[in-house]
Protein backbone atom coordinates (compact mmCIF):
# COMPACT_ATOMS: atom_id res chain seq x y z
CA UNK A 1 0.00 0.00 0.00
CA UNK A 2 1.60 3.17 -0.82
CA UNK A 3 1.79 6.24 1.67
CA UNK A 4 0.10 8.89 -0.99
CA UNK A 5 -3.31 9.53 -0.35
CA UNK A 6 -5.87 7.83 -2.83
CA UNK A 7 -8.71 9.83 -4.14
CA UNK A 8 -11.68 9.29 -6.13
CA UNK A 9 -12.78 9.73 -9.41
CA UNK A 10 -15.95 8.78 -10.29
CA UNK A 11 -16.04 9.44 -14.51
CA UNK A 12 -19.41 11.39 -15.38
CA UNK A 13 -18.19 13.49 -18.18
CA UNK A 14 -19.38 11.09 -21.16
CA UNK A 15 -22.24 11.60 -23.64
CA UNK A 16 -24.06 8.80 -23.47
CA UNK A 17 -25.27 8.37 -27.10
CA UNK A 18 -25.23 4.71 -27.43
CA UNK A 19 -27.60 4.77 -24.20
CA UNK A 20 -29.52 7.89 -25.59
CA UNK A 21 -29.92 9.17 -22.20
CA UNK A 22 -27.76 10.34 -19.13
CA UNK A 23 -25.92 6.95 -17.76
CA UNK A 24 -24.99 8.93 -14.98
CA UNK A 25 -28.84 10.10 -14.17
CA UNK A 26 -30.06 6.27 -14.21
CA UNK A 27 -31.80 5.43 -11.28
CA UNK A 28 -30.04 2.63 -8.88
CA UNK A 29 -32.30 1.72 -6.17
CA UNK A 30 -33.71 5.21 -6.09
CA UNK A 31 -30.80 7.15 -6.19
CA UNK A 32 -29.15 8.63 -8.95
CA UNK A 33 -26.41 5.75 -10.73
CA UNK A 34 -23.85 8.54 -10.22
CA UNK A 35 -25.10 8.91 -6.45
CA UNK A 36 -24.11 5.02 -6.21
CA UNK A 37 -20.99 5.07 -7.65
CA UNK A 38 -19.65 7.81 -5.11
CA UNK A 39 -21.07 6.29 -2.29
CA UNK A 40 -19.21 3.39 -3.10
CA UNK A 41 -16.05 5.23 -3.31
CA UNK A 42 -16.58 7.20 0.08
CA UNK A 43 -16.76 4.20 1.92
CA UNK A 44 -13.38 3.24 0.62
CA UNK A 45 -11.35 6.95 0.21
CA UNK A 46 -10.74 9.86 1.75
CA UNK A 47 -12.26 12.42 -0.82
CA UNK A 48 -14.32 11.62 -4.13
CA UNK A 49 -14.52 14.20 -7.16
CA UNK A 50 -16.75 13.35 -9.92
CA UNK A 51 -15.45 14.04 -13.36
CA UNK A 52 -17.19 16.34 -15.69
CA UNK A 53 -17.27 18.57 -18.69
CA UNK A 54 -17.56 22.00 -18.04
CA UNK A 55 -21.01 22.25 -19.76
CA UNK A 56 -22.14 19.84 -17.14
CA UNK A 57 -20.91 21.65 -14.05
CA UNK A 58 -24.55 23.23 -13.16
CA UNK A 59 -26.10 20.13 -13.48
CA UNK A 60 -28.54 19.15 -10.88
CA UNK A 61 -26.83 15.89 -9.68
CA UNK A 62 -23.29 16.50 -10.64
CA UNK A 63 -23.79 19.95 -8.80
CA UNK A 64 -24.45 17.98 -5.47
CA UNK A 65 -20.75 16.90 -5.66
CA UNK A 66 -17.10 17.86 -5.54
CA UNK A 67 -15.93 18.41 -9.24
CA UNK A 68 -13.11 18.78 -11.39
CA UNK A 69 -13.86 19.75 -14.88
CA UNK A 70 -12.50 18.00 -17.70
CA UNK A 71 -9.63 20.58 -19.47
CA UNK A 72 -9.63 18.77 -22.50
CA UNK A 73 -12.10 18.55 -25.45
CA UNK A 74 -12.97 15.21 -27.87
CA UNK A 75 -10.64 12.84 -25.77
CA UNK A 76 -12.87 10.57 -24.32
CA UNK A 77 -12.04 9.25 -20.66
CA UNK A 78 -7.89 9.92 -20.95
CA UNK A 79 -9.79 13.85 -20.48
CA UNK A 80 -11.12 13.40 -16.93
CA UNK A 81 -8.51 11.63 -15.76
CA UNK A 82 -5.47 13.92 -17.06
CA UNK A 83 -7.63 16.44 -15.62
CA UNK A 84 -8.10 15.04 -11.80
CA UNK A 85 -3.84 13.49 -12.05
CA UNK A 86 -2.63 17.25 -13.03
CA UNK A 87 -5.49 19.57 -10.57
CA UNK A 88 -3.93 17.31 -7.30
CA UNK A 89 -0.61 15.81 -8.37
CA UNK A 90 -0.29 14.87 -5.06
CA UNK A 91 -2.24 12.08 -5.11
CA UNK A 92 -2.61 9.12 -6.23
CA UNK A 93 -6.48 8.80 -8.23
CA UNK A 94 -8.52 5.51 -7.93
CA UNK A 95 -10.77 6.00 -11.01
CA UNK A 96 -13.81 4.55 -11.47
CA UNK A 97 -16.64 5.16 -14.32
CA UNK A 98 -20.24 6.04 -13.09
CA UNK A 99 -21.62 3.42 -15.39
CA UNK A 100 -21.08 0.01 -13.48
CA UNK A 101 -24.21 -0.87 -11.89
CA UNK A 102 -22.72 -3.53 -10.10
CA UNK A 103 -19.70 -2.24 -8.59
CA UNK A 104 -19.10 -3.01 -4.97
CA UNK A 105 -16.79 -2.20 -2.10
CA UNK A 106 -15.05 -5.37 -1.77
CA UNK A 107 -13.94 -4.44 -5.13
CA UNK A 108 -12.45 -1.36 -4.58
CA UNK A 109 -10.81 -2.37 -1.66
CA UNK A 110 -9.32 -4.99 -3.42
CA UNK A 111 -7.63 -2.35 -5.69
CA UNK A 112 -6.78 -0.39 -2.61
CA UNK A 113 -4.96 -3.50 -0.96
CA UNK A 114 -2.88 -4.27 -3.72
CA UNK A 115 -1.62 -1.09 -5.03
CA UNK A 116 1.88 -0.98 -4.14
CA UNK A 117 2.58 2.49 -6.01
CA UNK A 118 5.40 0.42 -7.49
CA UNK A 119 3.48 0.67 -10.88
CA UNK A 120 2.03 3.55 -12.52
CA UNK A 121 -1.10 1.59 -12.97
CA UNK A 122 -3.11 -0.56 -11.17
CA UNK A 123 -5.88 -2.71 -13.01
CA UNK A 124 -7.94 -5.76 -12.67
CA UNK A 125 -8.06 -7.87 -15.86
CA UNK A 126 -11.47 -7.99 -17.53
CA UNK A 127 -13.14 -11.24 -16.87
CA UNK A 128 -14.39 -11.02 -20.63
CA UNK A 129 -11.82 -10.21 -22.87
CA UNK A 130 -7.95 -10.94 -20.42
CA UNK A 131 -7.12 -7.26 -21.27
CA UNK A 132 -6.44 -4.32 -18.45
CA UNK A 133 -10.07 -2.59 -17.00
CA UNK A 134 -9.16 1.21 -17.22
CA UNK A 135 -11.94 2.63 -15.88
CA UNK A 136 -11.55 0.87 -12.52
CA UNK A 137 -7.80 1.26 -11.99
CA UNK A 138 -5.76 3.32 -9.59
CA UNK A 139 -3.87 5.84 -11.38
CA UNK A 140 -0.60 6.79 -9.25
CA UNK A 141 0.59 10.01 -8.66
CA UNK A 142 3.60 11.54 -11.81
CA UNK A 143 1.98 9.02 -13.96
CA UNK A 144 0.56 11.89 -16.69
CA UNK A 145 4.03 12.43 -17.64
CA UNK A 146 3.33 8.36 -19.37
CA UNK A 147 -0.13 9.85 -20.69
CA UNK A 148 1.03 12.59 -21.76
CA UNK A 149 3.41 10.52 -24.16
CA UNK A 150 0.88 8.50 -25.39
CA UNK A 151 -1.70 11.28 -26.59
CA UNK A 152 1.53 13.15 -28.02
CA UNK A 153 1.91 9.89 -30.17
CA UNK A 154 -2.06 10.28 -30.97
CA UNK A 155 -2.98 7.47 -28.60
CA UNK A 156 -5.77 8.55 -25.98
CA UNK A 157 -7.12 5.16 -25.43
CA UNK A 158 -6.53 4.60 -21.83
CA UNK A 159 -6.87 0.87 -22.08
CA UNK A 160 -4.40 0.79 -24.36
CA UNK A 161 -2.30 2.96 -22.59
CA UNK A 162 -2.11 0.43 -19.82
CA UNK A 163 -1.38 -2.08 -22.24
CA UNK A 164 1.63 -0.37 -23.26
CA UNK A 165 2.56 0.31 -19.61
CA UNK A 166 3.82 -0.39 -16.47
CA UNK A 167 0.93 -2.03 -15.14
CA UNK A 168 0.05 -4.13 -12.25
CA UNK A 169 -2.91 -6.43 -13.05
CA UNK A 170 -4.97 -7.98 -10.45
CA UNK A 171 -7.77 -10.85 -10.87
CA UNK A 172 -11.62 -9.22 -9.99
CA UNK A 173 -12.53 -10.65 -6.58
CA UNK A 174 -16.49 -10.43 -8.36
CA UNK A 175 -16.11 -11.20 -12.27
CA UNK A 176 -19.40 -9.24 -12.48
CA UNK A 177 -18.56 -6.48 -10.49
CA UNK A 178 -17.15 -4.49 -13.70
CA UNK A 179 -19.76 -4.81 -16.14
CA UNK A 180 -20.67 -1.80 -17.78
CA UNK A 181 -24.12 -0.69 -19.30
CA UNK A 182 -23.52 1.60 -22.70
CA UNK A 183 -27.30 0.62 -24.37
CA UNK A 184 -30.70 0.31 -23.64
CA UNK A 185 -30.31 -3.54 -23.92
CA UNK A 186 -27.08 -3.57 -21.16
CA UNK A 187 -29.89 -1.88 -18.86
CA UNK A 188 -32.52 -4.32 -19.54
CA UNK A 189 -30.00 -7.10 -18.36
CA UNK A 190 -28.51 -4.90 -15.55
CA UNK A 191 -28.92 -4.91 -12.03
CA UNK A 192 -30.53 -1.31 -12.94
CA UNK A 193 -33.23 -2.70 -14.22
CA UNK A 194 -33.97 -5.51 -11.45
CA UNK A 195 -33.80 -2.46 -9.19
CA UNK A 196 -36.77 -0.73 -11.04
């Protein structure tokens, strides 16, 4: 465990198009899916920030919360956290998007437990595909100097960012715990929807 504190990230910045409405708005047991997310992370962290685009800032939910506004345009996730890594360097980020329904605090403390700070990076593998989870991976402290080099090269992708990196990879304690929902078919099959 390193000695930096950890903060969170919860990742609210995206568009949602494939979903064609607000992922982060979705309702989880009759709170917002965002709500959810954070709560998650408070139990686990000493401070959570939610990461948005400026245009969102005023918004009703995201307003509720400690932000830090993406400072980057078109780059996708890489935005939010480059964002969050160079607004408090000081700190290491445990980043986590506000779409997994299923997410859980025996997962994050999983994470927590086995970063080392030894690696820029620390992932669990996806139980689907074998390849590094970005979006629910502890991103230590110095380590935008390594993003940085990758969107330089034109590379923004932050799973394959960790691919090309330094990265310790962990097994998911709860295979499930890291499924995503992007469409209105991943929310009929979701936990979201049992909720309902």
């Amino acid at each position: 465990m390193t000695s930096k504190p950890v903060y969170g990230l919860v990742l609210a910045g995206g568009k949602s198009r494939r979903m064609g409405q607000d992922k982060a708005l979705l309702d989880h047991d009759g709170q917002s899916q965002l709500a959810y997310v954070v709560s998650v992370l408070e139990a686990c962290v000493e401070k959570v920030f939610v990461s948005t685009r400026p245009d969102q800032a005023g918004d009703e939910e995201r307003a509720q919360f400690d932000q830090i506004l993406d400072q980057y345009d078109d780059m996708g996730p890489v935005a939010g956290i480059l964002s969050a890594l160079e607004e408090q360097p000081e700190v290491d980020w445990l980043v986590v998007a506000c779409d997994l329904p299923n997410i859980n605090e025996q997962t994050i403390q999983f994470l927590l437990e086995n970063h080392s700070g030894e690696h820029p990076f620390t992932a669990f593998v996806s139980s689907h595909d074998g390849l590094p989870e970005p979006l629910c991976a502890i991103y230590t402290s110095g380590c935008e100097s390594i993003i940085r080099r990758f969107i330089d090269a034109g590379l923004n992708c932050p799973r394959k960012i960790l691919i090309r990196s330094d990265t310790c990879l962990l097994e998911q304690p709860d295979p499930e715990a890291l499924d995503n929902v992007n469409t209105p078919d991943d929310l009929q099959n979701s936990v979201l929807q049992a909720s309902q």
